[in-house]
N, C-alpha and C. Protein backbone atom coordinates (compact mmCIF):
# COMPACT_ATOMS: atom_id res chain seq x y z
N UNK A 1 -3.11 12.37 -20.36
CA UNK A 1 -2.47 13.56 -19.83
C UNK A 1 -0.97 13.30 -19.75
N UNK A 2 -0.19 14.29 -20.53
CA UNK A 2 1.13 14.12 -20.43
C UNK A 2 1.92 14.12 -18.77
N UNK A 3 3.18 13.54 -18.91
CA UNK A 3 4.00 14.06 -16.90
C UNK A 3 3.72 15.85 -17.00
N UNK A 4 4.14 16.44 -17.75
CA UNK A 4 4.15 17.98 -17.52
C UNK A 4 2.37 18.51 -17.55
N UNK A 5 1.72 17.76 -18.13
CA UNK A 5 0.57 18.13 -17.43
C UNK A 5 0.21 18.14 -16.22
N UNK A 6 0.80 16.65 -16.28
CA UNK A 6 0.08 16.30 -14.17
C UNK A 6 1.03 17.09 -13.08
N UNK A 7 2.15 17.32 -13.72
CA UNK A 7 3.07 18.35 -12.69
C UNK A 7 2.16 19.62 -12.89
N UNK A 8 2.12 20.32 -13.84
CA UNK A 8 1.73 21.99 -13.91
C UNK A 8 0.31 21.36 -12.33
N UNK A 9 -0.69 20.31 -13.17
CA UNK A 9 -1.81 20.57 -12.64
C UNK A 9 -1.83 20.13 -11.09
N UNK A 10 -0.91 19.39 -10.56
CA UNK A 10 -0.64 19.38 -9.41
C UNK A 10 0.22 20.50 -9.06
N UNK A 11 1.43 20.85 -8.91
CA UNK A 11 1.96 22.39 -8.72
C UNK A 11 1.73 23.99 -8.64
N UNK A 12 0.50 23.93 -10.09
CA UNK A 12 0.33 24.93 -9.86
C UNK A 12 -1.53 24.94 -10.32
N UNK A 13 -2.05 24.31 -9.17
CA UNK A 13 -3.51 24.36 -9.34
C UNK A 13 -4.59 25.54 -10.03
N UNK A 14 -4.12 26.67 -10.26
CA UNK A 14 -4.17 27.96 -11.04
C UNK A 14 -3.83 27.91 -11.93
N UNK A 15 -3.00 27.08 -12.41
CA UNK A 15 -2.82 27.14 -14.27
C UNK A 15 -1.11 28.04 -14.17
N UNK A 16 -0.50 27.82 -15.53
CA UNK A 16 0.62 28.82 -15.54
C UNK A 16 0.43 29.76 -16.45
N UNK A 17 1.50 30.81 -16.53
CA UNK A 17 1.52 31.75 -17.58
C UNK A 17 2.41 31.33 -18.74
N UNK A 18 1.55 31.49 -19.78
CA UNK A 18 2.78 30.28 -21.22
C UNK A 18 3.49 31.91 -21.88
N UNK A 19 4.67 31.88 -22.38
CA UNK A 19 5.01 32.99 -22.92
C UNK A 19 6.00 32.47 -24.27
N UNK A 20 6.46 32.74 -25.09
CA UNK A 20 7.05 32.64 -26.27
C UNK A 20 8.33 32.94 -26.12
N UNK A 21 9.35 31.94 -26.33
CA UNK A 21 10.74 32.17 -25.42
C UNK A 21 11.61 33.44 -26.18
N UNK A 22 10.92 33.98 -27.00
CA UNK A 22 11.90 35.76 -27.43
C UNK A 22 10.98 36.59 -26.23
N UNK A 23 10.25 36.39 -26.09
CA UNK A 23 10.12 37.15 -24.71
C UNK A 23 10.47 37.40 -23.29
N UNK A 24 11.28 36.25 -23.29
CA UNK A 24 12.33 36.08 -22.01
C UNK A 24 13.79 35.78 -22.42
N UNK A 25 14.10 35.75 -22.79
CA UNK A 25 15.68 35.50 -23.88
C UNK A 25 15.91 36.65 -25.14
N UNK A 26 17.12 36.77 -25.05
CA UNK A 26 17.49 37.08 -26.70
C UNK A 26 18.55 36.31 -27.51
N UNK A 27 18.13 36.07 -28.74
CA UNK A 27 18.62 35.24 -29.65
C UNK A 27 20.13 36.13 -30.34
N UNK A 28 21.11 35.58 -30.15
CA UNK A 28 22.02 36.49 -31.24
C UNK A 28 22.86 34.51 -31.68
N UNK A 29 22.30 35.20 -33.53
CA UNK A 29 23.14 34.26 -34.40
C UNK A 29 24.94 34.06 -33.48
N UNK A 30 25.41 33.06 -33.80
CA UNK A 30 26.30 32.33 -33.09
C UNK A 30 27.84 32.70 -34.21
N UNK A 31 27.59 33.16 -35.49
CA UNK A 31 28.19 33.24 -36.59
C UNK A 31 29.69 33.60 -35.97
N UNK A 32 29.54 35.26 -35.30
CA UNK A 32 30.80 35.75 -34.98
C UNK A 32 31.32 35.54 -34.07
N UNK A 33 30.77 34.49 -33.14
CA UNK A 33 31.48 33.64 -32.21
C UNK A 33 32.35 32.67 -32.41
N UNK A 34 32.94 32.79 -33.58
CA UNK A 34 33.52 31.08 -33.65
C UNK A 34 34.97 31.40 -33.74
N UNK A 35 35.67 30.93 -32.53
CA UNK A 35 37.09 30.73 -32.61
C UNK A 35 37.29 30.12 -33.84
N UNK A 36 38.79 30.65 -34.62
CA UNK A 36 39.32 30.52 -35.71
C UNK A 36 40.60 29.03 -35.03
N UNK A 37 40.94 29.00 -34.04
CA UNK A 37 41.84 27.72 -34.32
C UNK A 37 40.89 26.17 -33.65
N UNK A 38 41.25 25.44 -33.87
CA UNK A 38 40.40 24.23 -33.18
C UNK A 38 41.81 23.31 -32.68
N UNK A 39 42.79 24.20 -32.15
CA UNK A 39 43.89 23.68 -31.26
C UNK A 39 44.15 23.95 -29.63
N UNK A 40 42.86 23.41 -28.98
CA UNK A 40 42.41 23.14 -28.11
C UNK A 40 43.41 22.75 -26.68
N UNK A 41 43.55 23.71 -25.49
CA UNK A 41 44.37 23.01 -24.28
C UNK A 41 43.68 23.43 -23.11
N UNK A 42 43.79 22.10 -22.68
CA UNK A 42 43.16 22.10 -20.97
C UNK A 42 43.88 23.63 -20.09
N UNK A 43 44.85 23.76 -20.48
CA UNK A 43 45.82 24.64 -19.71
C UNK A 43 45.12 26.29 -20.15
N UNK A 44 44.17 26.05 -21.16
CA UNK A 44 43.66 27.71 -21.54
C UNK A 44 42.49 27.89 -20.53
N UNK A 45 41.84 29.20 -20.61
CA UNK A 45 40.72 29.73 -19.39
C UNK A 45 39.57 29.69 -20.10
N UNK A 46 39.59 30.07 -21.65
CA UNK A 46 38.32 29.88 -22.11
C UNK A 46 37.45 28.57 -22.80
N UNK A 47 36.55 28.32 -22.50
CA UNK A 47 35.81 26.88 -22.82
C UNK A 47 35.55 26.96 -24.25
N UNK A 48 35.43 26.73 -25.09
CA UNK A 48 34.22 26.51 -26.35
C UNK A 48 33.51 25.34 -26.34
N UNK A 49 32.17 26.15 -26.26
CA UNK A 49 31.11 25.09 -26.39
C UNK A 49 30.49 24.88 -27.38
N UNK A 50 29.66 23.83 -27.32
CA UNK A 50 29.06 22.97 -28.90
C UNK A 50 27.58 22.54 -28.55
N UNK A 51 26.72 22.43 -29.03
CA UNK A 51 25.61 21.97 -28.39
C UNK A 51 25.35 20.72 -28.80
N UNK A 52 26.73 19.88 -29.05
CA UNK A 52 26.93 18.42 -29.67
C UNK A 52 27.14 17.73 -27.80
N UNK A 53 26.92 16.01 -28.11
CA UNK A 53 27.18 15.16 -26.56
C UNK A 53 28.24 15.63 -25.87
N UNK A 54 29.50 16.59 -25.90
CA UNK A 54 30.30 16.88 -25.31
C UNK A 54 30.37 18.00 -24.67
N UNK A 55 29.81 19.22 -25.31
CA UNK A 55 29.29 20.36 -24.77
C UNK A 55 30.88 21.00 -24.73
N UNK A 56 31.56 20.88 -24.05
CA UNK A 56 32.57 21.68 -23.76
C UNK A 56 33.88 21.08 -24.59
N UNK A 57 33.95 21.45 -26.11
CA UNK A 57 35.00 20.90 -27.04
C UNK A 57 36.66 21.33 -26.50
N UNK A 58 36.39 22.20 -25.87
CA UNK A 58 37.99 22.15 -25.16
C UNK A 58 37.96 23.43 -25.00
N UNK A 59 39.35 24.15 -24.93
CA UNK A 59 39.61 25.99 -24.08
C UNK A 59 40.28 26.00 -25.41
N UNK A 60 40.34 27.16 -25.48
CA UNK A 60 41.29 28.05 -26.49
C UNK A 60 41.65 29.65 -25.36
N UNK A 61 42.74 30.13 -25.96
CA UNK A 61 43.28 31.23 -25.64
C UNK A 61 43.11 32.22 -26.24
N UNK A 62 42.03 32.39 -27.63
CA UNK A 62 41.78 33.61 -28.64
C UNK A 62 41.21 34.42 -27.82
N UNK A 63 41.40 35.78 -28.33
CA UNK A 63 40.67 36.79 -27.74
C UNK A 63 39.66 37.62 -28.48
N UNK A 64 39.44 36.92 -29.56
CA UNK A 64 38.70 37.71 -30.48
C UNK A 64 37.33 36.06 -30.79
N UNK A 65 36.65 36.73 -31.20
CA UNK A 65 35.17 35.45 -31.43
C UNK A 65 34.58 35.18 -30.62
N UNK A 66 34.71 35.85 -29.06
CA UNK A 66 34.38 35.03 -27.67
C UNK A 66 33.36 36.05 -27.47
N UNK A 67 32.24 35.59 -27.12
CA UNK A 67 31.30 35.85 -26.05
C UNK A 67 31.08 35.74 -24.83
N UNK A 68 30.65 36.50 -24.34
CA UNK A 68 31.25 36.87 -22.57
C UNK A 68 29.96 36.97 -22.00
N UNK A 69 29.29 35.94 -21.75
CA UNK A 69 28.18 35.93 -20.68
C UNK A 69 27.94 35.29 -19.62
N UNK A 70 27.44 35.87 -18.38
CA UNK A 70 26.97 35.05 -17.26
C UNK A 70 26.14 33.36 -17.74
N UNK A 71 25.12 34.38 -17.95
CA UNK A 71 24.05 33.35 -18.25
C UNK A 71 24.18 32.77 -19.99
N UNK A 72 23.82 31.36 -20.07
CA UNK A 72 24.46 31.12 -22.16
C UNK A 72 23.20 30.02 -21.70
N UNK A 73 22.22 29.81 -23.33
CA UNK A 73 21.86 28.85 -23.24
C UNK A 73 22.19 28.57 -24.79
N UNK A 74 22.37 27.42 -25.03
CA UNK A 74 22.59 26.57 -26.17
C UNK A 74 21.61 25.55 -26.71
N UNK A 75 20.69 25.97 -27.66
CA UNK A 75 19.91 25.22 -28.27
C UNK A 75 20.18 24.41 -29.56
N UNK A 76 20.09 23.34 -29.28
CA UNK A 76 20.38 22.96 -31.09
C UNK A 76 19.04 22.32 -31.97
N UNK A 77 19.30 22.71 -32.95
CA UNK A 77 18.57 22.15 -33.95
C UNK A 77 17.27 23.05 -34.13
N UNK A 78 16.26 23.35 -33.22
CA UNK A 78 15.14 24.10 -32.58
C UNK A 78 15.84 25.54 -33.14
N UNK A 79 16.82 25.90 -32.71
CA UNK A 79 16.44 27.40 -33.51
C UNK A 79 18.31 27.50 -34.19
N UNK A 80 19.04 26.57 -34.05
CA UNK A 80 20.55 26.17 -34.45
C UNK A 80 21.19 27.74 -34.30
N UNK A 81 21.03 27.72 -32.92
CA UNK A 81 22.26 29.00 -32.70
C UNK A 81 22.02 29.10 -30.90
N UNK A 82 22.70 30.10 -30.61
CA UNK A 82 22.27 30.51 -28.98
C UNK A 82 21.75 31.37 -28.65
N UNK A 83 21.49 31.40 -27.46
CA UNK A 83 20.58 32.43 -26.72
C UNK A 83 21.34 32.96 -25.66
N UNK A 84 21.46 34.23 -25.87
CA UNK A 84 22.35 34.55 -24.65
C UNK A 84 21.57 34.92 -23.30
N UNK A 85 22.21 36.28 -22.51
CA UNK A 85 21.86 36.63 -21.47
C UNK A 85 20.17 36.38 -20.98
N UNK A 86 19.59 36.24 -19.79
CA UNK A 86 18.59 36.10 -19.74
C UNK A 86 17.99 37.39 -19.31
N UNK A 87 16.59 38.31 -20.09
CA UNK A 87 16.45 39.21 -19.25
C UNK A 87 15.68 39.59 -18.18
């Protein structure tokens, strides 16, 4: 028995509900998100992220390519793009 077995089956003695993650997320390709300069300053407000060991490659100041969400999840490789808002 895997750890996430013995957690579900201790936690939730009823079993859980499994669902298919486009059913709680939506996927939008990452394409037209991509800042055009990679001249990066601590001193800017917006982050760009990477779903590489660093996560947060630095701020840029563009105002165009940016996605504007509360909630961001970043998957790599598994579906190589992001998932935005949660609904």
């Amino acid at each position: 028995m895997s750890k996430l077995e013995k957690l579900i089956k201790k936690l939730c003695p009823n079993g859980v509900e499994y669902k298919e993650l486009n059913t709680l997320v939506d996927y939008i390709q990452p394409t037209k998100y991509i800042v055009k300069s990679t001249k990066y300053n601590d001193e800017y407000d917006i982050p760009v992220l990477t779903p590489g060991q660093t996560f947060i490659l630095g701020y840029t100041n563009e105002k165009e390519g940016i996605y504007n969400a509360y909630y961001l999840m970043i998957l790599q490789q598994l579906l190589g793009g992001l998932i935005s808002s949660l609904k």
